[in-house]
C-alpha atoms as a PDB file:
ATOM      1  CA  UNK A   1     -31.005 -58.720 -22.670  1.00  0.00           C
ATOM      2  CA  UNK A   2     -28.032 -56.384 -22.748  1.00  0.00           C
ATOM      3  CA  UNK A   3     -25.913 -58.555 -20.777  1.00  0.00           C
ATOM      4  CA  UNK A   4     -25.787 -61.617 -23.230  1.00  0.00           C
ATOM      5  CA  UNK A   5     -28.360 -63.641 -21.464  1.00  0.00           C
ATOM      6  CA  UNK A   6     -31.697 -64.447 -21.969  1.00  0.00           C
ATOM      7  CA  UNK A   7     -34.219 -64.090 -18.988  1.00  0.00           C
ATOM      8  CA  UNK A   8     -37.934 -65.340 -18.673  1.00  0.00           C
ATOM      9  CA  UNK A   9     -39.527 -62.905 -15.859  1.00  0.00           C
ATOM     10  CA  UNK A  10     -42.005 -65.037 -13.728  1.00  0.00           C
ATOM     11  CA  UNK A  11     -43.772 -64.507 -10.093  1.00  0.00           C
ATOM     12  CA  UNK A  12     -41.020 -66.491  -8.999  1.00  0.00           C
ATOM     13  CA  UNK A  13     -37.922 -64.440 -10.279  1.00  0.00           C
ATOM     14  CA  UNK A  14     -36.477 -65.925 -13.376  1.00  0.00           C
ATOM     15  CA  UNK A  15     -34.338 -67.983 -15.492  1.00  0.00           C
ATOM     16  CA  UNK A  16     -31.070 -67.325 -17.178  1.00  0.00           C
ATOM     17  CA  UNK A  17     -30.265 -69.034 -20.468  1.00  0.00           C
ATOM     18  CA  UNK A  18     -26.598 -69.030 -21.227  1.00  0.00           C
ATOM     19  CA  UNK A  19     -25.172 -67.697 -24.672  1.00  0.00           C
ATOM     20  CA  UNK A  20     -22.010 -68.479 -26.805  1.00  0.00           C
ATOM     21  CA  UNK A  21     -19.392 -65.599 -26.254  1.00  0.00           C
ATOM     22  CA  UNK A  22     -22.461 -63.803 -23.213  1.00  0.00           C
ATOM     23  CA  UNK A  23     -21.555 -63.327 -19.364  1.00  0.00           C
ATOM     24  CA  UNK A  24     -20.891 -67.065 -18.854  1.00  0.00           C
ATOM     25  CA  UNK A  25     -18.538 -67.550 -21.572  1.00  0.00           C
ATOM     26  CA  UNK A  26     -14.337 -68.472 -21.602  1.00  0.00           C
ATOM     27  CA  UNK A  27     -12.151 -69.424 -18.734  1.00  0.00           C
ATOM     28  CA  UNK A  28     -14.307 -71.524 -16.452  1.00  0.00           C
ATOM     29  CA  UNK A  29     -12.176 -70.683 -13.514  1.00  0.00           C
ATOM     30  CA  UNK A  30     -11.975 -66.662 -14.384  1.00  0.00           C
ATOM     31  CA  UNK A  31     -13.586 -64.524 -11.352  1.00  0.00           C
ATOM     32  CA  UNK A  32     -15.442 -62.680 -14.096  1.00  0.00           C
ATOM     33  CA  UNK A  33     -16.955 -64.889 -15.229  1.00  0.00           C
ATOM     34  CA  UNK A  34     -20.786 -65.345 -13.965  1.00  0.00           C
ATOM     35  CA  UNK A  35     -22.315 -69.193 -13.299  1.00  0.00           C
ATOM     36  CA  UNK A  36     -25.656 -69.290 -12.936  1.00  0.00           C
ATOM     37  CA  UNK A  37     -27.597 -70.185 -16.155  1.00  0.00           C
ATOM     38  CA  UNK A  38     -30.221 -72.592 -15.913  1.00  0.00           C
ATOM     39  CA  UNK A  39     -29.998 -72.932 -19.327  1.00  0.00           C
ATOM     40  CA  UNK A  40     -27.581 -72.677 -22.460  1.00  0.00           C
ATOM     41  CA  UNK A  41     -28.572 -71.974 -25.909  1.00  0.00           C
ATOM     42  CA  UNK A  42     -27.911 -75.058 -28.235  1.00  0.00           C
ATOM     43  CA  UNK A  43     -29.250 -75.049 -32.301  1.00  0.00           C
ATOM     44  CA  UNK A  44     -31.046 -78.650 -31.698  1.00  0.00           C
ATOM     45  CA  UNK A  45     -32.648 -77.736 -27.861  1.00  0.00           C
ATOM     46  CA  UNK A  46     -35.818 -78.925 -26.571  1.00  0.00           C
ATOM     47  CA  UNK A  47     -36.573 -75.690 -25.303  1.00  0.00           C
ATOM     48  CA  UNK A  48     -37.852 -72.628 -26.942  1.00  0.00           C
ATOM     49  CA  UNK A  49     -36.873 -69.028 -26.218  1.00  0.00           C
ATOM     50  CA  UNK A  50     -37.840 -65.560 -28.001  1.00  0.00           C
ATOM     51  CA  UNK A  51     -35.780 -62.476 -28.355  1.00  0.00           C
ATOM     52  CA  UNK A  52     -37.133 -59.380 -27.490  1.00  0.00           C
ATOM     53  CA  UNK A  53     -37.634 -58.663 -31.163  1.00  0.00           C
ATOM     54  CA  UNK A  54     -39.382 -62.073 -31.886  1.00  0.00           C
ATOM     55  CA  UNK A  55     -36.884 -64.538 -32.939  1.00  0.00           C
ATOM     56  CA  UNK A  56     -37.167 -67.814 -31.845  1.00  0.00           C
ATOM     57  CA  UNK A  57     -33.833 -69.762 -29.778  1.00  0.00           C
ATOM     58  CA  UNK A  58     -33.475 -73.095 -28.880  1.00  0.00           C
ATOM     59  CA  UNK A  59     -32.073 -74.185 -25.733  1.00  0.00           C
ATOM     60  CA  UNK A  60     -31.187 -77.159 -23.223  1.00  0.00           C
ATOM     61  CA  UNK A  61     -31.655 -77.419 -18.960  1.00  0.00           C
ATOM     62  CA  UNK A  62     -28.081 -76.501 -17.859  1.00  0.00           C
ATOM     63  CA  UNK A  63     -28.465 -76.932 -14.295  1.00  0.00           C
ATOM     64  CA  UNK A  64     -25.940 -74.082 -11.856  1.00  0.00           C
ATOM     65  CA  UNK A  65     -23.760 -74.954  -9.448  1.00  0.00           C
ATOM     66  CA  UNK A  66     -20.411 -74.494 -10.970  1.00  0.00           C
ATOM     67  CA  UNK A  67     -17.572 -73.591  -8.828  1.00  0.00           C
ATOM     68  CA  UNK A  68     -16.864 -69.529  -8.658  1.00  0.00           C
ATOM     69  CA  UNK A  69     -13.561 -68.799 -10.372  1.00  0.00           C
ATOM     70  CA  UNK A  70     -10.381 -68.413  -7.826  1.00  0.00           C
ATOM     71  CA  UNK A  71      -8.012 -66.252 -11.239  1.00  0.00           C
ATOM     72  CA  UNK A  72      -8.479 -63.478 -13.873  1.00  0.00           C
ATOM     73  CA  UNK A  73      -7.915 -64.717 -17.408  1.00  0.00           C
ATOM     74  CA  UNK A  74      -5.448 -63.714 -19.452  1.00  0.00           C
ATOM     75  CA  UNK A  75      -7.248 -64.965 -22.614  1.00  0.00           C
ATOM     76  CA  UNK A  76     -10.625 -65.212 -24.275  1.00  0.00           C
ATOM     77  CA  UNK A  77     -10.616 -69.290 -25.361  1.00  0.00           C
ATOM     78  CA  UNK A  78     -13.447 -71.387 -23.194  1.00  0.00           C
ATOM     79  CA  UNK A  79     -11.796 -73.848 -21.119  1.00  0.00           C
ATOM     80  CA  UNK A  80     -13.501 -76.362 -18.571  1.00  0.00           C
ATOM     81  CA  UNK A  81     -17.468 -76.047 -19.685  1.00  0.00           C
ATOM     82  CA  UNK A  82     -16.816 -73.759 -21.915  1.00  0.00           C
ATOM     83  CA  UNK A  83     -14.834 -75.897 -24.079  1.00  0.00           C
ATOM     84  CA  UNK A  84     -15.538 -76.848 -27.576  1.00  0.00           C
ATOM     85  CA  UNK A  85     -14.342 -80.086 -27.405  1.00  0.00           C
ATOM     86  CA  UNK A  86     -16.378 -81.116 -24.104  1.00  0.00           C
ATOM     87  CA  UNK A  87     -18.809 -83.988 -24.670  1.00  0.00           C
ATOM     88  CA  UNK A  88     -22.343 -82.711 -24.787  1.00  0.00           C
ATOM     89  CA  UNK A  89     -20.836 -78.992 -26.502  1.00  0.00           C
ATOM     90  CA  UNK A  90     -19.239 -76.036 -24.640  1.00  0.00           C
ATOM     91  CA  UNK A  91     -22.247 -74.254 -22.318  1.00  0.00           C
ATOM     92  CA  UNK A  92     -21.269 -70.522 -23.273  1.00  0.00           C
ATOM     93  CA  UNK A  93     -18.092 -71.096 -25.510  1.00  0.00           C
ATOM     94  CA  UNK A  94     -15.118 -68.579 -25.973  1.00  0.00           C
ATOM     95  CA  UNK A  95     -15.281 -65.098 -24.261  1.00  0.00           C
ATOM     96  CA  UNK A  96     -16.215 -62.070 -26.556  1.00  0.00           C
ATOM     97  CA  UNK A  97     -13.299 -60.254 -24.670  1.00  0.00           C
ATOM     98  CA  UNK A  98     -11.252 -61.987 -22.417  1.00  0.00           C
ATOM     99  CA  UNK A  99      -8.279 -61.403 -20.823  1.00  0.00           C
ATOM    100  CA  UNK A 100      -9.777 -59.338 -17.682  1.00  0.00           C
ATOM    101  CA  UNK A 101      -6.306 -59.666 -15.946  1.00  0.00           C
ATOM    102  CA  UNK A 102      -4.836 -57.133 -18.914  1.00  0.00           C
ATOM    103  CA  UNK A 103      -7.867 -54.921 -18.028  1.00  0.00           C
ATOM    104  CA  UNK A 104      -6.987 -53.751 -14.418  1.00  0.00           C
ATOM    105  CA  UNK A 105      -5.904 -50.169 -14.224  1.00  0.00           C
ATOM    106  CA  UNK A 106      -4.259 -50.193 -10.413  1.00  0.00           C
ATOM    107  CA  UNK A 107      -2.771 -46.311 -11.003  1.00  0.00           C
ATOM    108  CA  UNK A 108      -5.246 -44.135 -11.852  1.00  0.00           C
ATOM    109  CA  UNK A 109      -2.542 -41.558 -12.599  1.00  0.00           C
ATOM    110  CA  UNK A 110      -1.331 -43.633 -15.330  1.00  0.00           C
ATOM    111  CA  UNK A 111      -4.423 -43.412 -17.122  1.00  0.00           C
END
């Protein structure tokens, strides 16, 4: 998708698959930041996804339930399960852009 997830479209709704530098990437506690993947993208997974133009991902059951972020980030580096160093690899990794806190525009007469 667009976004930088994956989605499987089902009767019952669908899943999100989380991928490195996507929606669920850098600052685990950034208010930008979505959590709600049920799964994360991983080059040794036990699950199989397909792109919309065919290619084949592999994946791993990342269940949600993360806690929503409380700050905006003022970088783009993964921290909490988005780290690299995490045991068990970073979920979504560093953020493609980051720093959302440098992004606000509060005048609109300054811009």
């Amino acid at each position: 998708m667009p976004d930088g997830i994956w989605r499987k479209f089902t009767t019952k709704g669908f899943w999100s698959v989380s991928v490195q530098g996507g929606q669920e990437s850098g600052v685990e506690e950034c208010l930008m930041r979505y959590e709600s993947a049920y799964f994360r993208e991983t080059p040794t997974g036990t699950y199989r996804f397909w792109n919309l133009d065919g290619t084949e991902k592999l994946g791993e059951l990342y269940a949600p339930g993360e806690t929503p972020g409380t700050i905006f980030c003022e970088t783009q580096g993964g921290t909490g399960v988005n780290d690299e160093r995490r045991p068990g690899g970073s979920k979504a990794g560093d953020a493609t852009k980051g720093n959302c806190r440098g992004q606000f525009c509060v005048n609109d007469n300054k811009n």
